[in-house]
C-alpha atoms as a PDB file:
ATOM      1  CA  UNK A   1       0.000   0.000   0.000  1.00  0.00           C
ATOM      2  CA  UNK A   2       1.613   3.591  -1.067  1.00  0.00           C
ATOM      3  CA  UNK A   3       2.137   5.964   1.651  1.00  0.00           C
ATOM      4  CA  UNK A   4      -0.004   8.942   1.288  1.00  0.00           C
ATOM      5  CA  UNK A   5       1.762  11.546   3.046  1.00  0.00           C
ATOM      6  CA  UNK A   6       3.997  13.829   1.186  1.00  0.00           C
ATOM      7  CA  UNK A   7       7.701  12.879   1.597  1.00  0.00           C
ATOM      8  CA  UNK A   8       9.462  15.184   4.609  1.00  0.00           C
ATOM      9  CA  UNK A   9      12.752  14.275   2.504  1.00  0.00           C
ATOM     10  CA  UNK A  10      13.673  13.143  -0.896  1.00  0.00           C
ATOM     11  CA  UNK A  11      15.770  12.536  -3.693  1.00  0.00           C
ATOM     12  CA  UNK A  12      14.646  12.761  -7.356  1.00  0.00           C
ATOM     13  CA  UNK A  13      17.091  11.558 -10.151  1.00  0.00           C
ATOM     14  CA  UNK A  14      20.462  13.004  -7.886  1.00  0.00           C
ATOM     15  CA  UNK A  15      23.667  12.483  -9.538  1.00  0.00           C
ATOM     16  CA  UNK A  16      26.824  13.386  -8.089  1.00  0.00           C
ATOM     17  CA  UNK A  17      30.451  13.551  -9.819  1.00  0.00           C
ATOM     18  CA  UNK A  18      33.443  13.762  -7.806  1.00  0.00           C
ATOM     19  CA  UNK A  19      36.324  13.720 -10.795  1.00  0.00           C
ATOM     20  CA  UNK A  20      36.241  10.744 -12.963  1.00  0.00           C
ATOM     21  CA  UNK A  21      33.542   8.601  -9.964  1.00  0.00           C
ATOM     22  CA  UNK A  22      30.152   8.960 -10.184  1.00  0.00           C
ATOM     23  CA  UNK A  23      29.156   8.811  -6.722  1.00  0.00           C
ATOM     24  CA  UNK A  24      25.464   9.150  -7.495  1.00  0.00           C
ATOM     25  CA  UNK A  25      23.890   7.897 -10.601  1.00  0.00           C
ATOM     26  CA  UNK A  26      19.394   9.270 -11.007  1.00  0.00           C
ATOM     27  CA  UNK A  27      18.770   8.501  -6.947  1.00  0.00           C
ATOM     28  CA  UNK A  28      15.813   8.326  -6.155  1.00  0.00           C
ATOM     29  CA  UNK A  29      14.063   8.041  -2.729  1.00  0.00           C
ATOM     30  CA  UNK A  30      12.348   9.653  -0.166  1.00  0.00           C
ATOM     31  CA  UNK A  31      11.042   9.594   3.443  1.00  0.00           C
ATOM     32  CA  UNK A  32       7.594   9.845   5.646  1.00  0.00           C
ATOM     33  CA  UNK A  33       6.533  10.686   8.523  1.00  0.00           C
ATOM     34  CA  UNK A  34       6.881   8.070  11.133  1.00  0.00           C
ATOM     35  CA  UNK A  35       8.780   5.580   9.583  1.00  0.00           C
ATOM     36  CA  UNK A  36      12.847   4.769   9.766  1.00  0.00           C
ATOM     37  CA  UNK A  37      14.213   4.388   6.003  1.00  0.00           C
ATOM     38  CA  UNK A  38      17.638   2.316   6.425  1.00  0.00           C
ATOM     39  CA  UNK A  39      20.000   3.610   4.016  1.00  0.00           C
ATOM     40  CA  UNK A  40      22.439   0.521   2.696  1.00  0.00           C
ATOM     41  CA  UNK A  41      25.519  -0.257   0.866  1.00  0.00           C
ATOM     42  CA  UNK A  42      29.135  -1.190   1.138  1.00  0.00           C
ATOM     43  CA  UNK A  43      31.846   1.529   1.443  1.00  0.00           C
ATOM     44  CA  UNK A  44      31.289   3.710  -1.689  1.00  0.00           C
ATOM     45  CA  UNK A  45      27.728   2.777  -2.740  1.00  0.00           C
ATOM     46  CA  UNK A  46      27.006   6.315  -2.243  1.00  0.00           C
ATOM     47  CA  UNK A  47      25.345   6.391   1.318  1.00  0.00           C
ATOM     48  CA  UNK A  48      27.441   9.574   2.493  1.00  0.00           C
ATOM     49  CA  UNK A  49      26.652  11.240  -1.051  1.00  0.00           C
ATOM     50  CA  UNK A  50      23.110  10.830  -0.356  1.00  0.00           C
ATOM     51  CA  UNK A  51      22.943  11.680   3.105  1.00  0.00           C
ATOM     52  CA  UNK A  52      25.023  14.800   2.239  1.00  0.00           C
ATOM     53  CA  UNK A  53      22.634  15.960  -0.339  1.00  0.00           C
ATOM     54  CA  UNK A  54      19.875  15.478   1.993  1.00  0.00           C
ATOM     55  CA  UNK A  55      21.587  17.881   4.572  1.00  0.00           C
ATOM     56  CA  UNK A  56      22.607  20.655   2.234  1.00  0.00           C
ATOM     57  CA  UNK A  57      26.612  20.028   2.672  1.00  0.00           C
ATOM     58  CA  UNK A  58      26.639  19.270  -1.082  1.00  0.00           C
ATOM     59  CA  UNK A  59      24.682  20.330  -4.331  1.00  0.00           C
ATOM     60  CA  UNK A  60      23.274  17.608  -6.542  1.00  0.00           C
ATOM     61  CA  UNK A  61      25.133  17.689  -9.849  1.00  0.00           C
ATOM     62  CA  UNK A  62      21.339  16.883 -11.499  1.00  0.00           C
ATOM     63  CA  UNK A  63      18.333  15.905 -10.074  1.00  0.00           C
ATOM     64  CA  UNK A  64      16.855  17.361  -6.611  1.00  0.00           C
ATOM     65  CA  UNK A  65      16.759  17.149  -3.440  1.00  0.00           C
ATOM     66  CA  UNK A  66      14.703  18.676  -0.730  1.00  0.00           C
ATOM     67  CA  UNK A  67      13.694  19.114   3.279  1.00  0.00           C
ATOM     68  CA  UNK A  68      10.024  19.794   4.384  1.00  0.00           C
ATOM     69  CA  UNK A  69       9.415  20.864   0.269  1.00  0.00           C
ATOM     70  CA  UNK A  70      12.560  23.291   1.092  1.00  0.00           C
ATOM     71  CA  UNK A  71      15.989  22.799  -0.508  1.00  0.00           C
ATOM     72  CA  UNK A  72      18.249  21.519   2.685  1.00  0.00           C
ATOM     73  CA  UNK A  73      20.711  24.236   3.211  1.00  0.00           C
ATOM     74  CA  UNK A  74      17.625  26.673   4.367  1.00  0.00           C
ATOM     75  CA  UNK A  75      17.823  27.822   7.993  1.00  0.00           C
ATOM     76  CA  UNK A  76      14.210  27.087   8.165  1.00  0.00           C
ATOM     77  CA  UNK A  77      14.804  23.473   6.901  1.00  0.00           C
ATOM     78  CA  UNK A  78      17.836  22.795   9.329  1.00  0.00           C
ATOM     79  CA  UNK A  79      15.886  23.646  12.586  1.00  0.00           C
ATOM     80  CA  UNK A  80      13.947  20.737  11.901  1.00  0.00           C
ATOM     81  CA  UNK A  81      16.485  17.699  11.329  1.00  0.00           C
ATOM     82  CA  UNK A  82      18.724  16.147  13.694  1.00  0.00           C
ATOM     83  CA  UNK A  83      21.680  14.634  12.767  1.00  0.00           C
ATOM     84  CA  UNK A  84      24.412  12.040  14.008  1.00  0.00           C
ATOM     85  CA  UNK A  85      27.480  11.331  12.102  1.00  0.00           C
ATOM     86  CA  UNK A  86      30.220   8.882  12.596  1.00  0.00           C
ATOM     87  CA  UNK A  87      32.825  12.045  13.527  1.00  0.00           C
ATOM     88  CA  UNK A  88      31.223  14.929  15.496  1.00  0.00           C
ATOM     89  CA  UNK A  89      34.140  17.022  16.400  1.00  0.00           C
ATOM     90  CA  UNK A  90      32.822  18.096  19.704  1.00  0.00           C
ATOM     91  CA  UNK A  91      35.186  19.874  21.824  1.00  0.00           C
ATOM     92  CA  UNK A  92      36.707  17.519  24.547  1.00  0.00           C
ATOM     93  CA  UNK A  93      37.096  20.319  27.376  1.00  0.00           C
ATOM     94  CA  UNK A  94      33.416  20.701  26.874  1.00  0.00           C
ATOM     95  CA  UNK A  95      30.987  19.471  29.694  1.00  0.00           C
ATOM     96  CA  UNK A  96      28.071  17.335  28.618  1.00  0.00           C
ATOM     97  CA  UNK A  97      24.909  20.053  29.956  1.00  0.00           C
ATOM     98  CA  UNK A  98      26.880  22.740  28.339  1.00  0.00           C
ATOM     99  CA  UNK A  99      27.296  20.515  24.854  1.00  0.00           C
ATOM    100  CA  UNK A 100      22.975  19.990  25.497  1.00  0.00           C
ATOM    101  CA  UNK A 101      22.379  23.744  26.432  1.00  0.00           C
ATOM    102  CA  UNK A 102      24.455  25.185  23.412  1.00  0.00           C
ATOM    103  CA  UNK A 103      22.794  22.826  21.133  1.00  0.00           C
ATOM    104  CA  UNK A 104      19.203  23.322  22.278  1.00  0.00           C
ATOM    105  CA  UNK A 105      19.289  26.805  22.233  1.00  0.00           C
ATOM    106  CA  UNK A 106      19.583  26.354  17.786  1.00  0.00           C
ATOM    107  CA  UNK A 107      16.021  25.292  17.936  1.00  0.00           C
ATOM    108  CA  UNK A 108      12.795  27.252  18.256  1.00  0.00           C
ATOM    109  CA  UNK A 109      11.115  24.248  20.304  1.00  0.00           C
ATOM    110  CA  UNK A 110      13.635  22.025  22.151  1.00  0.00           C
ATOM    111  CA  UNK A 111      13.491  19.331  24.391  1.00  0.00           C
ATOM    112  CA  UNK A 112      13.696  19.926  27.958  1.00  0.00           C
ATOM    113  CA  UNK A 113      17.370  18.524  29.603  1.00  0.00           C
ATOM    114  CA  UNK A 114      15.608  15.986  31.431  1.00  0.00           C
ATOM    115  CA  UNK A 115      14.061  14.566  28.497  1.00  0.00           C
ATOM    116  CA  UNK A 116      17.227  14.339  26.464  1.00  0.00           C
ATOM    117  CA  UNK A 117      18.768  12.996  29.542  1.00  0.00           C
ATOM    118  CA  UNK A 118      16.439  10.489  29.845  1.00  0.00           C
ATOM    119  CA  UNK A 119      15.814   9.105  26.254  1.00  0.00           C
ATOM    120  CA  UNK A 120      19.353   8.876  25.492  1.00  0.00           C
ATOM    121  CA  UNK A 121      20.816   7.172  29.260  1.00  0.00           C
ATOM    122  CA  UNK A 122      23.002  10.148  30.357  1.00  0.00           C
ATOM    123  CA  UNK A 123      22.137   9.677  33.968  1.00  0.00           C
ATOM    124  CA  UNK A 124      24.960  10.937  36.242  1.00  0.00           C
ATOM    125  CA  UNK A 125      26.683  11.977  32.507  1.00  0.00           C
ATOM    126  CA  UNK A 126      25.993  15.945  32.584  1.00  0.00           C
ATOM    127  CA  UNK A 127      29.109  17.246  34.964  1.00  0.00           C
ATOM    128  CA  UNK A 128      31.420  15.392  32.855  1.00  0.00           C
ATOM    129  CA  UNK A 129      33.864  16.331  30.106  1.00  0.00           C
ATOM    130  CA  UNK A 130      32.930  14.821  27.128  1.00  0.00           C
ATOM    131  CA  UNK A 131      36.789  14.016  26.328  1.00  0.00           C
ATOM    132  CA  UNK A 132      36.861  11.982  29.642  1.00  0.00           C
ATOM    133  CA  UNK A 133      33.780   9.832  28.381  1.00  0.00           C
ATOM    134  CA  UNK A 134      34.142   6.677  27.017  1.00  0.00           C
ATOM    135  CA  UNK A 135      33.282   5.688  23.131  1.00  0.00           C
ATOM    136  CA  UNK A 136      30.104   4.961  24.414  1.00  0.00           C
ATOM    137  CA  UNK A 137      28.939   7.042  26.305  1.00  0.00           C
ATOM    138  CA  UNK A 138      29.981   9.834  23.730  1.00  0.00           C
ATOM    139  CA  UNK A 139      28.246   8.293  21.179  1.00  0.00           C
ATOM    140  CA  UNK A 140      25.425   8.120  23.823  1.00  0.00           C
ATOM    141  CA  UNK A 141      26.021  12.441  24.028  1.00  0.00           C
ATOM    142  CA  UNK A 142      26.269  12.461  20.357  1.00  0.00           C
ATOM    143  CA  UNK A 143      22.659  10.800  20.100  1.00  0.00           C
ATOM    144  CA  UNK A 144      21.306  13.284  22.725  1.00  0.00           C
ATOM    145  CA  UNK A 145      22.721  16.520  20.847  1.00  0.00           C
ATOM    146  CA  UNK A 146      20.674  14.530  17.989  1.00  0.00           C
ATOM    147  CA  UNK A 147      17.401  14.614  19.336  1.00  0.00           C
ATOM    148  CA  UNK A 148      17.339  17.597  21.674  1.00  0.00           C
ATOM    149  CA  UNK A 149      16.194  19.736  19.229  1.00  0.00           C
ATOM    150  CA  UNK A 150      12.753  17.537  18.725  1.00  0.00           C
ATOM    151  CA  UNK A 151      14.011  17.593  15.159  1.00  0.00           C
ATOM    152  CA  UNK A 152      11.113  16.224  12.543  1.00  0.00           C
ATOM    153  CA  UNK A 153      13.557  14.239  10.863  1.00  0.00           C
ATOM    154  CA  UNK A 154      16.535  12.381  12.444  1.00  0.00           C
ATOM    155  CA  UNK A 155      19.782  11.258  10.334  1.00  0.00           C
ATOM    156  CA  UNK A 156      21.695   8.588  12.211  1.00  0.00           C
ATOM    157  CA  UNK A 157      24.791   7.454  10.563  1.00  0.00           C
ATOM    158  CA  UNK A 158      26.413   4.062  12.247  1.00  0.00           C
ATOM    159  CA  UNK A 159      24.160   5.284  15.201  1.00  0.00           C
ATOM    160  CA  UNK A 160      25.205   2.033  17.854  1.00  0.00           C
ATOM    161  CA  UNK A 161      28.842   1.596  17.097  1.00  0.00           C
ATOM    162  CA  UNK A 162      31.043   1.294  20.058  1.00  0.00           C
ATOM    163  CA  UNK A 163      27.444   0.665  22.267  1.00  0.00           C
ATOM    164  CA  UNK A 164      27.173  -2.522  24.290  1.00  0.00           C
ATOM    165  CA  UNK A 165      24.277  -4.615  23.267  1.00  0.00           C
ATOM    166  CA  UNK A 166      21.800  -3.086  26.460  1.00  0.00           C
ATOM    167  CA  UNK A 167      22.830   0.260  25.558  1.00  0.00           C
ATOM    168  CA  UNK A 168      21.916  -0.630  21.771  1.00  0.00           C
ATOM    169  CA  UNK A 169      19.040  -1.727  22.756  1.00  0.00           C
ATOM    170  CA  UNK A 170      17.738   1.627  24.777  1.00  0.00           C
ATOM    171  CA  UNK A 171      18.735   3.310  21.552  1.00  0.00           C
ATOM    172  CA  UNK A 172      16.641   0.931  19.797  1.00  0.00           C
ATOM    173  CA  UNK A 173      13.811   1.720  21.940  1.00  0.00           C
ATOM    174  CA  UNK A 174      14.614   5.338  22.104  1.00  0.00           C
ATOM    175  CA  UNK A 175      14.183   4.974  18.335  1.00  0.00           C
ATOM    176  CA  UNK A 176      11.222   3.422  18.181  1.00  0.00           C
ATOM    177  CA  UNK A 177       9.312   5.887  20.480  1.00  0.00           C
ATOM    178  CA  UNK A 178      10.100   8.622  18.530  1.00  0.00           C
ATOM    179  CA  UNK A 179       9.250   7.059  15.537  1.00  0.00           C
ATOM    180  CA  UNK A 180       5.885   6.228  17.094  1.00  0.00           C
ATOM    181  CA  UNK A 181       5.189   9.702  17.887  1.00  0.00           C
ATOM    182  CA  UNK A 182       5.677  11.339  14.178  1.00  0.00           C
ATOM    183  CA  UNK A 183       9.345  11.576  13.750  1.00  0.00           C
ATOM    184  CA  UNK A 184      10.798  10.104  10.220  1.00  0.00           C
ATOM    185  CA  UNK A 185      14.617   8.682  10.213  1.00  0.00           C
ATOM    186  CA  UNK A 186      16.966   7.969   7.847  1.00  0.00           C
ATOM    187  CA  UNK A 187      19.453   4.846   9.506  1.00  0.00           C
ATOM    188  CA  UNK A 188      22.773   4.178   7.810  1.00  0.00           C
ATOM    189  CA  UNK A 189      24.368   1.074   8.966  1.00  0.00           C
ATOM    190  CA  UNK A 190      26.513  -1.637   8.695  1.00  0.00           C
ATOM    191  CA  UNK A 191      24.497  -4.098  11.247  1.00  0.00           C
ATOM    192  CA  UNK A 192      21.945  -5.577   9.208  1.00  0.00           C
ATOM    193  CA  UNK A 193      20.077  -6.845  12.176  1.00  0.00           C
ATOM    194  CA  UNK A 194      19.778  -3.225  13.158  1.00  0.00           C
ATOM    195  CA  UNK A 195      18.176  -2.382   9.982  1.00  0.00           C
ATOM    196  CA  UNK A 196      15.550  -5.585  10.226  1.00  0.00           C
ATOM    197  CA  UNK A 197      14.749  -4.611  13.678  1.00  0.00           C
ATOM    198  CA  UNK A 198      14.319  -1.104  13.035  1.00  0.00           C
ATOM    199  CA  UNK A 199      13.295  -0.440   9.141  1.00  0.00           C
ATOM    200  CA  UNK A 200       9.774  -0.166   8.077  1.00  0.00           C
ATOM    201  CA  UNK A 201      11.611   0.191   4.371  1.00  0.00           C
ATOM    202  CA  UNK A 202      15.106  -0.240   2.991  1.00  0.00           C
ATOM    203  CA  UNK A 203      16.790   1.328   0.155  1.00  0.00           C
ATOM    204  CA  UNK A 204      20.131  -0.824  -1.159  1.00  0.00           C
ATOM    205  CA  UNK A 205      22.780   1.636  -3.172  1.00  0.00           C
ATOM    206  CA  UNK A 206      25.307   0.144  -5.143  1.00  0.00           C
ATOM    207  CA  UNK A 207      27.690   2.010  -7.174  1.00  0.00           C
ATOM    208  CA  UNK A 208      25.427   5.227  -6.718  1.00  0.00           C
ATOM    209  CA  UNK A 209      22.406   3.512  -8.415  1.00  0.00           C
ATOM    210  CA  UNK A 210      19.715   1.803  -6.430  1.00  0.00           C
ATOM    211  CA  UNK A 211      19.505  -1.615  -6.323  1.00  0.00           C
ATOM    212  CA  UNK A 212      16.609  -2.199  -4.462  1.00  0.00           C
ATOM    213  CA  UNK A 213      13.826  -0.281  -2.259  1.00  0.00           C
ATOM    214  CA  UNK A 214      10.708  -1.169  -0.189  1.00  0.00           C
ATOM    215  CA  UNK A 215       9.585  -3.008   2.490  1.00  0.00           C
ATOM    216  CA  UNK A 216      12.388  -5.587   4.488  1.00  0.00           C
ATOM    217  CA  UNK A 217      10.005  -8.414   2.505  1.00  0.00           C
ATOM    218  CA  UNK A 218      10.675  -6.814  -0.930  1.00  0.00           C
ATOM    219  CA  UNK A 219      14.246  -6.390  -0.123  1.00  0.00           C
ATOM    220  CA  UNK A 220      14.274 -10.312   0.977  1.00  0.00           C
ATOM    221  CA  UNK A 221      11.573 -11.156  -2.253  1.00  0.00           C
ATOM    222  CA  UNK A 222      15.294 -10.470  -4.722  1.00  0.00           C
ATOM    223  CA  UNK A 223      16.723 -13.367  -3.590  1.00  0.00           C
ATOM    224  CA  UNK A 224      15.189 -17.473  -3.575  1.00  0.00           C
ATOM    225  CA  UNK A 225      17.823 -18.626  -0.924  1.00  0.00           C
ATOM    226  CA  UNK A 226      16.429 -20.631   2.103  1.00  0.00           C
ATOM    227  CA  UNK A 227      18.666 -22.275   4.758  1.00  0.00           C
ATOM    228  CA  UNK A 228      18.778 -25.712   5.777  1.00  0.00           C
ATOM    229  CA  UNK A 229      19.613 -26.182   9.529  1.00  0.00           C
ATOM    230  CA  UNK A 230      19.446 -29.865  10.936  1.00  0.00           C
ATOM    231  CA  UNK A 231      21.927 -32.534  12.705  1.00  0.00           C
ATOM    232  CA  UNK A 232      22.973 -35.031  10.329  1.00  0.00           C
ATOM    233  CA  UNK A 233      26.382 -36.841  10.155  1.00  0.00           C
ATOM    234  CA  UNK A 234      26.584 -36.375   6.228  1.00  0.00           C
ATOM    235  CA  UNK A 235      29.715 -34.713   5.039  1.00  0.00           C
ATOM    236  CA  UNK A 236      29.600 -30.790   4.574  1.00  0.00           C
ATOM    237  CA  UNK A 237      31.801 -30.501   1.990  1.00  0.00           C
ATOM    238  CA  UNK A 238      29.955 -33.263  -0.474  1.00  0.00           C
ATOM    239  CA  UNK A 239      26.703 -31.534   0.172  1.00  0.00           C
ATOM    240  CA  UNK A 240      28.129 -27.912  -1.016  1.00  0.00           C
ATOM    241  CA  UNK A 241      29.023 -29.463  -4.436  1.00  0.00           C
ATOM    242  CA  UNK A 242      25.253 -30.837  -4.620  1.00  0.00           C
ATOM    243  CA  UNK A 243      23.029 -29.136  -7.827  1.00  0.00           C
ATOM    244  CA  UNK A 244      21.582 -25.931  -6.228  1.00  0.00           C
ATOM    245  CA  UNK A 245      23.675 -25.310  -3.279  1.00  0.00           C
ATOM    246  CA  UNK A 246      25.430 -22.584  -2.214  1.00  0.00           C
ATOM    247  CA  UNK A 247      27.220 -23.226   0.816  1.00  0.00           C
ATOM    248  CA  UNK A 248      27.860 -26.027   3.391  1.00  0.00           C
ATOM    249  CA  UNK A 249      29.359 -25.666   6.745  1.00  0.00           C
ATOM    250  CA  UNK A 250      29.159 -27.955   9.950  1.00  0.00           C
ATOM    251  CA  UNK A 251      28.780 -26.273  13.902  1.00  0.00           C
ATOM    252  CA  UNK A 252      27.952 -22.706  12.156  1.00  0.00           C
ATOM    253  CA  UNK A 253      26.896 -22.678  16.101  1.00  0.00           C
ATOM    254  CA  UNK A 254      29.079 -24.352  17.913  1.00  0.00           C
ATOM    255  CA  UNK A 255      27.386 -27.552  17.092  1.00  0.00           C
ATOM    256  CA  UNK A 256      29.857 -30.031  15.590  1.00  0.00           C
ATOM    257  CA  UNK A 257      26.779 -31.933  14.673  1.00  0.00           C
ATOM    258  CA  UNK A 258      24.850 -29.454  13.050  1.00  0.00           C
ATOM    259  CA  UNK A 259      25.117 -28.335   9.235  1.00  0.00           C
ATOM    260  CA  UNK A 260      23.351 -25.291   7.541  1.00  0.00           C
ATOM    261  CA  UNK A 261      23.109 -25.270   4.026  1.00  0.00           C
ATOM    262  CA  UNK A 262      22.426 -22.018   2.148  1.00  0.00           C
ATOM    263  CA  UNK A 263      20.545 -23.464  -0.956  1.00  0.00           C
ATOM    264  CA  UNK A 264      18.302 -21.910  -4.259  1.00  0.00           C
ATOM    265  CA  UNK A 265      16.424 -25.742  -4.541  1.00  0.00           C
ATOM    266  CA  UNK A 266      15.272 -26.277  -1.054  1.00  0.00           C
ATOM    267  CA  UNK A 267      12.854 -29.094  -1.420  1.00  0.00           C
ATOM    268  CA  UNK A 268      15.506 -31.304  -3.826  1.00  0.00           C
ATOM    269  CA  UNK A 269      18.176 -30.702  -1.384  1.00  0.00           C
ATOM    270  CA  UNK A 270      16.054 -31.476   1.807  1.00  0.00           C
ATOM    271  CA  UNK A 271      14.947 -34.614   0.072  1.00  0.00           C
ATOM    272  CA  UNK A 272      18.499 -35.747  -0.636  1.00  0.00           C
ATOM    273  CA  UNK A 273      19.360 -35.070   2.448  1.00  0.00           C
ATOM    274  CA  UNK A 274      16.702 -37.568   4.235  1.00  0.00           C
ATOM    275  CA  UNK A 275      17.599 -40.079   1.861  1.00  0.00           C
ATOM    276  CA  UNK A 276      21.446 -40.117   2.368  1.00  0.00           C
ATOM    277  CA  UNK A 277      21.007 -39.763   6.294  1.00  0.00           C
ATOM    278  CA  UNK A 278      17.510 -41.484   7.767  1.00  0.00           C
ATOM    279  CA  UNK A 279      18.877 -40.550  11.340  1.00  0.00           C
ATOM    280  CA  UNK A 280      18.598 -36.588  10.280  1.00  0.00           C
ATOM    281  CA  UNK A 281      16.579 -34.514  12.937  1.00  0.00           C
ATOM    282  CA  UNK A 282      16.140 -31.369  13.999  1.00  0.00           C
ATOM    283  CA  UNK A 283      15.388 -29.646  10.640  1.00  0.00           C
ATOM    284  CA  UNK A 284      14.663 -26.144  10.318  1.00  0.00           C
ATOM    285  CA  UNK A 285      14.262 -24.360   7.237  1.00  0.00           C
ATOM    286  CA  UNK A 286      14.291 -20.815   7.139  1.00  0.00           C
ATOM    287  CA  UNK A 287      13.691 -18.266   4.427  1.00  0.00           C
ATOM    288  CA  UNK A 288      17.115 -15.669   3.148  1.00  0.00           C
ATOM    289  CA  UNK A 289      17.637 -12.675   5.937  1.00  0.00           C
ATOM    290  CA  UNK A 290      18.097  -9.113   4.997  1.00  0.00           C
ATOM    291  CA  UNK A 291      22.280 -10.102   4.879  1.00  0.00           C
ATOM    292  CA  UNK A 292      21.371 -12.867   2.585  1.00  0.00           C
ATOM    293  CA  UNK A 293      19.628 -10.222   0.483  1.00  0.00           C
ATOM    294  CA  UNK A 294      22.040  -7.548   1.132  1.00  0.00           C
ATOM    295  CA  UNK A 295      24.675  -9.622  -0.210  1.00  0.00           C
ATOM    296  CA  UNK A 296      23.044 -10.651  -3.761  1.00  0.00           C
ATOM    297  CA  UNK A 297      21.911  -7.781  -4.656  1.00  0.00           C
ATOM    298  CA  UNK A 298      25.264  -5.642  -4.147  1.00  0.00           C
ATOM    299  CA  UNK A 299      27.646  -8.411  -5.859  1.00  0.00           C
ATOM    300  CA  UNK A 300      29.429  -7.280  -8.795  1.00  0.00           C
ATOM    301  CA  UNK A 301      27.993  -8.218 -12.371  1.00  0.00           C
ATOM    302  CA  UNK A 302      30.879 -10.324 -13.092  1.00  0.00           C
ATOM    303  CA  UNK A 303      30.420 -12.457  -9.796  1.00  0.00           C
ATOM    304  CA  UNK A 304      26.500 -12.499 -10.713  1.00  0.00           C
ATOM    305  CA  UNK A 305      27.527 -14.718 -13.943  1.00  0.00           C
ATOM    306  CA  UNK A 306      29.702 -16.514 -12.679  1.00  0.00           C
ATOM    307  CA  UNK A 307      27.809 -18.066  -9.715  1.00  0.00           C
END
C-alpha cells in the first residue's frame, strides 16, 4: 500500500560527480513521517553522497533534493532535522549540559534537559567532560545533541557503534518511540540486524544507483535462498558441491553436529538429504535474511555470472 503523506525528505534523479567517480547515478528516494528508512551499501555505494545531499553540505550535480518541500541548506529546513554522524568534532574540554544547552538553544522548540537525559541514558553523565567519556557514552552524548532539538527528521549514521548490546538496545527503543510519535529517520548502517529490527523500508545503493527499495520483505523477495539447519552426520563438503547449493558448513553454532546449508532448490536438497542420512533430525528451514539479500543484490555483475 503507497504511503499517502507527502515525503518530509527526498531525492529525485540526484547524480553526483566527484572527478572521474560517479558517486550518485538518477537517486531516487524519499522519506515519511513516522517511519525509519535504512540507508544501505558497502563503502562507496554512495550512502554519504546521499545523506550529504539530503543535509545541504553538497549540491546535486542533477536531479533534486529537498527538506520539508525546502531545498536543505535553508535555515528554516535545518531547525527541523537532527543529525548524528560517525565524527562529530565536539570539543573535549566541553561538559556534557553545556554541549545539550548550546545545542538546544539552535532550535525554536527544544526538548527539555531531562528529556534528552532520559531518552538517550546520560544519567549521572551531565558534569562530565565529554573528552573523559568513554566511546560509548559519547556516542550516547552524540545521540542526545541529535534529538534535543525535537528535530522532525533524524539522520543517524552508524548510530550504535562502540554501544554494548543493552545500551543498543535503549537506543533501539529510544528509536522506536520517537518514531511512534511522528518523527521520520533515515538509519545508515553496517548491522543488518539493526536495519531488520528497526526499518519499516530499505533502500540498497550500489555504485550510486539503487539496487533495491521497499519493504524488508521486498528487499528479501530479490533473492530465492532458504537455509537448511538440521543434525545429520553427512559430510559438509559433499553436500556444497550438490546441484543448487550454495554453501555447506558444519557447527555454524558451535554444534559439531549441526550443518546449515544455504541453498536456491530447497525441497531437492532437503529430500536428498533424508535419503542419504535417515537418522537426520532437527530440521529447520528458514527463508534468506536481509544479509542474505544484502549480499546478492550488491555483488558485482561479473560475480552475478559466474555463480
Amino acid at each position: 500500500m503507497p504511503i499517502a503523506n507527502p515525503p518530509l525528505a527526498q531525492l529525485r534523479g540526484a547524480r553526483k560527480r566527484y572527478g572521474a567517480v560517479q558517486a550518485l547515478d538518477g537517486v531516487d528516494l524519499s522519506l515519511h513521517a513516522g517511519e525509519v528508512l535504512a540507508l544501505l551499501g558497502a563503502n562507496g555505494a554512495g550512502k554519504s553522497t546521499a545523506i550529504a545531499l539530503l543535509l545541504g553540505l553538497l549540491k546535486p550535480d542533477a536531479g533534486n533534493a529537498e527538506l520539508f518541500g525546502r531545498t536543505p541548506d535553508t535555515l528554516a529546513a535545518r531547525q527541523r532535522i537532527g543529525v548524528m554522524l560517525q565524527s562529530a568534532g565536539i570539543p573535549d574540554n566541553s561538559k556534557v549540559s553545556e554541549l545539550l544547552n548550546l545545542t538546544r538553544s539552535y532550535y525554536p522548540m527544544p526538548r527539555s534537559v531531562a528529556d534528552c537525559v532520559a531518552l538517550a541514558g546520560l544519567d549521572g553523565l551531565l558534569d562530565r567532560r565529554y573528552g573523559r567519556l568513554s566511546g560509548g557514552q559519547q556516542r550516547r552524548v552524540q545521540f542526545a545533541l541529535a534529538i534535543c532539538g525535537n528535530p522532525q527528521v533524524l539522520f543517524l549514521d552508524e548510530p550504535t557503534t562502540g554501544l554494548d548490546i543493552d545500551a543498543r538496545q535503549r537506543m533501539w527503543a529510544t528509536i522506536r518511540t520517537l518514531v511512534a510519535a511522528g518523527a521520520a529517520v533515515v538509519l545508515t548502517t553496517h548491522y543488518l540486524e539493526e536495519a531488520e529490527a528497526l526499518a519499516q523500508r530499505v533502500v540498497v545503493l550500489h555504485r550510486g544507483r539503487v539496487a533495491a527499495a521497499g519493504t524488508m520483505h521486498d528487499v528479501r523477495a530479490h533473492v530465492s535462498q532458504r537455509r537448511i539447519r538440521c543434525l545429520s552426520a553427512l559430510d559438509a563438503a559433499r553436500i556444497a558441491t550438490w546441484p543448487g547449493v550454495r554453501s555447506a558448513v558444519r557447527g555454524h553454532d558451535g554444534n559439531p553436529a549441526r550443518i546449515e546449508v544455504l541453498t536456491d532448490a530447497v525441497e531437492p536438497v532437503l529430500r536428498r538429504m533424508l535419503a542419504e542420512d535417515s537418522a537426520l533430525s532437527d530440521l529447520e528451514i528458514q527463508r534468506a535474511g536481509l544479509a542474505d539479500a544484502f549480499l546478492e543484490l550488491t555483488r558485482d555483475d561479473a560475480e552475478q555470472e559466474a555463480a
